[in-house]
Protein backbone atom coordinates (compact mmCIF):
# COMPACT_ATOMS: atom_id res chain seq x y z
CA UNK A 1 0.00 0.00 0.00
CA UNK A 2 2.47 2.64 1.20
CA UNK A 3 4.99 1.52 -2.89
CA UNK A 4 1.31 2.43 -4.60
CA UNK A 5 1.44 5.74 -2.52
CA UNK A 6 4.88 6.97 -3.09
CA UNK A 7 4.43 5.95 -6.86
CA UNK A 8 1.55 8.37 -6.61
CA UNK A 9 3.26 10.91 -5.07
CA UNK A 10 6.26 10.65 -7.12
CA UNK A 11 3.99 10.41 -10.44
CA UNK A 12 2.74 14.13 -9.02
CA UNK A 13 6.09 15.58 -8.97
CA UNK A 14 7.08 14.05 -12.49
CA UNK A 15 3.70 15.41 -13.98
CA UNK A 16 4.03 19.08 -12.35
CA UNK A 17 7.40 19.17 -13.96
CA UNK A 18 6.64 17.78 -17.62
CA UNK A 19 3.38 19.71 -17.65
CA UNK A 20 4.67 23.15 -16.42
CA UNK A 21 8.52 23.24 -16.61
CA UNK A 22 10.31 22.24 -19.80
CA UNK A 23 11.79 19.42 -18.80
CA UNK A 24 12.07 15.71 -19.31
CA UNK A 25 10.85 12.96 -17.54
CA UNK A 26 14.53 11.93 -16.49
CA UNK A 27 15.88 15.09 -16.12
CA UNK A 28 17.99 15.85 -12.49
CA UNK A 29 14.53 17.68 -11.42
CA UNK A 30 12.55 15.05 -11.76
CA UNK A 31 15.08 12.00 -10.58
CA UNK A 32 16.66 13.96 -7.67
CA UNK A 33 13.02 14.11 -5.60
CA UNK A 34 12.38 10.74 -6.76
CA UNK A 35 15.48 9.20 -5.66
CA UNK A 36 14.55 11.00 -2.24
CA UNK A 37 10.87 9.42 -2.09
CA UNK A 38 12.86 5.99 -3.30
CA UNK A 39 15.17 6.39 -0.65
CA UNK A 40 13.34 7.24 1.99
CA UNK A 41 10.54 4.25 1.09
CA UNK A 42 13.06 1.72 1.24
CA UNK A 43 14.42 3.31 4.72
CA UNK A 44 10.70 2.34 5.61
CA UNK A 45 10.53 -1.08 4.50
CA UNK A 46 13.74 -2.06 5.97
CA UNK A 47 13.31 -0.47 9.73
CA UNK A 48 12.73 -2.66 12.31
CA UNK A 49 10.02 0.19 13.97
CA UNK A 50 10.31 2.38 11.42
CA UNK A 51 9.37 5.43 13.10
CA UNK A 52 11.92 7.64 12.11
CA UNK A 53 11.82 6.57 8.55
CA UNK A 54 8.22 7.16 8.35
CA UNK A 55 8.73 10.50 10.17
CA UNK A 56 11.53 11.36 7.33
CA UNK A 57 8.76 10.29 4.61
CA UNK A 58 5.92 12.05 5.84
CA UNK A 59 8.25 15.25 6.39
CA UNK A 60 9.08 14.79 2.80
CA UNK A 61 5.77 14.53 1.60
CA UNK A 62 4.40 17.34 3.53
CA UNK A 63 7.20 19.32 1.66
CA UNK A 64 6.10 18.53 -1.66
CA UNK A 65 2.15 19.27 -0.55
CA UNK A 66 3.15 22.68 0.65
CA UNK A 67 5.94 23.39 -1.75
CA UNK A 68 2.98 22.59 -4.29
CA UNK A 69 0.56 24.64 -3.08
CA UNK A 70 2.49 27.93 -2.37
CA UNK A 71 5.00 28.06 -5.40
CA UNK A 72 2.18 28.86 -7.62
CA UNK A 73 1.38 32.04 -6.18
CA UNK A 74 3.35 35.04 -7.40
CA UNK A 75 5.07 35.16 -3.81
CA UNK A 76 8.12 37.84 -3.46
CA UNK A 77 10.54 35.79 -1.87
CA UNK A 78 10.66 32.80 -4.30
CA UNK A 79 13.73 33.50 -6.45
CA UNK A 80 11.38 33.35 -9.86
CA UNK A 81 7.85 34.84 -10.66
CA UNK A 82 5.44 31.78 -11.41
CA UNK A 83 2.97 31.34 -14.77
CA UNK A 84 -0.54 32.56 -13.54
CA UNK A 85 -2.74 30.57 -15.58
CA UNK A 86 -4.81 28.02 -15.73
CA UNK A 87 -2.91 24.83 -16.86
CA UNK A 88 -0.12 25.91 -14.12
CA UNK A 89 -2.87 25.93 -11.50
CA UNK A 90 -4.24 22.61 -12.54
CA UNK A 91 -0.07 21.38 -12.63
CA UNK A 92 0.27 22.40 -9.05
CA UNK A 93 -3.31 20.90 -8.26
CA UNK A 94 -1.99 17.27 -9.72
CA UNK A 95 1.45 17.53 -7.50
CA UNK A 96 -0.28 18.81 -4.26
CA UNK A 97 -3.44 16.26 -4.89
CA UNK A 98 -1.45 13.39 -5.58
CA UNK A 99 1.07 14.16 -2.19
CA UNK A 100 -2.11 13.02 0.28
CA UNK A 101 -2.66 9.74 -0.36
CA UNK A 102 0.92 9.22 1.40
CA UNK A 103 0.34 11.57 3.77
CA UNK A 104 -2.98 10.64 4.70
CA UNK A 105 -1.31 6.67 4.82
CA UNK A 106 1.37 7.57 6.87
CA UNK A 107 -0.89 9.60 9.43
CA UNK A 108 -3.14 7.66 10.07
CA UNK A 109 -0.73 4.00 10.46
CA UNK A 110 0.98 6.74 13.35
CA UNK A 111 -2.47 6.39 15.11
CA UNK A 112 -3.16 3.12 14.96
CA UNK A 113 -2.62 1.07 17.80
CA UNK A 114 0.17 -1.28 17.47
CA UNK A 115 -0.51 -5.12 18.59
CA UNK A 116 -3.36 -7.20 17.86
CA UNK A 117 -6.67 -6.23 15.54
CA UNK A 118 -9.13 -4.78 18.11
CA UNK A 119 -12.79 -4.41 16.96
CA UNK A 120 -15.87 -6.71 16.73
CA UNK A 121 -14.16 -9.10 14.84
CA UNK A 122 -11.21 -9.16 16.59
CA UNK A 123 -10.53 -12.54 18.37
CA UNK A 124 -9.62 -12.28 22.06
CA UNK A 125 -7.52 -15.22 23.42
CA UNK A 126 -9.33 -16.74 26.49
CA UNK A 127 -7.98 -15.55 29.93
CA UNK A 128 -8.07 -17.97 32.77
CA UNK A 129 -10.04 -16.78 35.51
CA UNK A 130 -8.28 -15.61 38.53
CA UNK A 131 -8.70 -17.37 41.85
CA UNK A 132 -10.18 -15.56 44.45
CA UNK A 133 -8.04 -15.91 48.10
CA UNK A 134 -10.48 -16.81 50.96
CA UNK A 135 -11.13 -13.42 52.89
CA UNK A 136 -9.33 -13.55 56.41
CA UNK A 137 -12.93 -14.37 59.18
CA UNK A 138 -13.87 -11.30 61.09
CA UNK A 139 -13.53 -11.13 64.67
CA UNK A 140 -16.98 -10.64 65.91
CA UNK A 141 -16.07 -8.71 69.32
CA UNK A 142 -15.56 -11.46 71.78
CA UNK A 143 -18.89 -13.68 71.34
């Protein structure tokens, strides 16, 4: 599930760049990020917890989403002035779109509880029942 989601994410990127950039589909633009979101998926897959690693990749994704959504606005501290029309919106809107299936993945496993499936369906191994100690008799007061 979470190699369909970076493909996803990665396909995003490439598209942005073909569609609004002249560039290729293996230029260093487009095979840096992916090397990162290749990187960084393997780093998941081979982690014992994985924590980290799926910190690193949701950081990375969360980049890309934001990255997507504000470098399409005519902003005066990015370094170039961005196209304002519509097929550079609608480039942005496939990178930034196609970032939250990986995002949303990766959030949500964070939440989950690890162990066992709980739920209805969920089956519960049988605990032995404890045994009760006799309670200690009362004095009654001398009677």
């Amino acid at each position: 599930m979470i190699v369909a989601a970076v493909a996803v994410a990665a396909a995003g990127l490439i598209a942005h760049n073909v569609l609004s950039l002249p560039l290729a589909p293996l230029a260093v633009e487009n095979v840096g990020p992916v090397a990162v979101y290749a990187a960084l998926l393997a780093w998941c897959v081979a982690a014992r917890d994985g924590i980290a690693a799926r910190a690193a990749l949701t950081f990375w994704a969360g980049l890309n989403l934001v990255g997507g959504a504000l470098t399409v606005l005519p902003l005066p501290l990015l370094p170039f002035v961005p196209e304002q029309t519509v097929e550079h919106y609608a480039a942005h809107a496939i990178y930034a779109i196609a970032q939250v299936p990986l995002l949303g993945l990766l959030l949500t496993a964070r939440r989950r509880p690890a162990g066992p499936p709980q739920g209805r369906f969920a089956r519960s191994p049988r605990r032995p029942e404890r045994q009760r100690e006799p309670r200690p008799e009362r004095d009654s007061g001398g009677v």
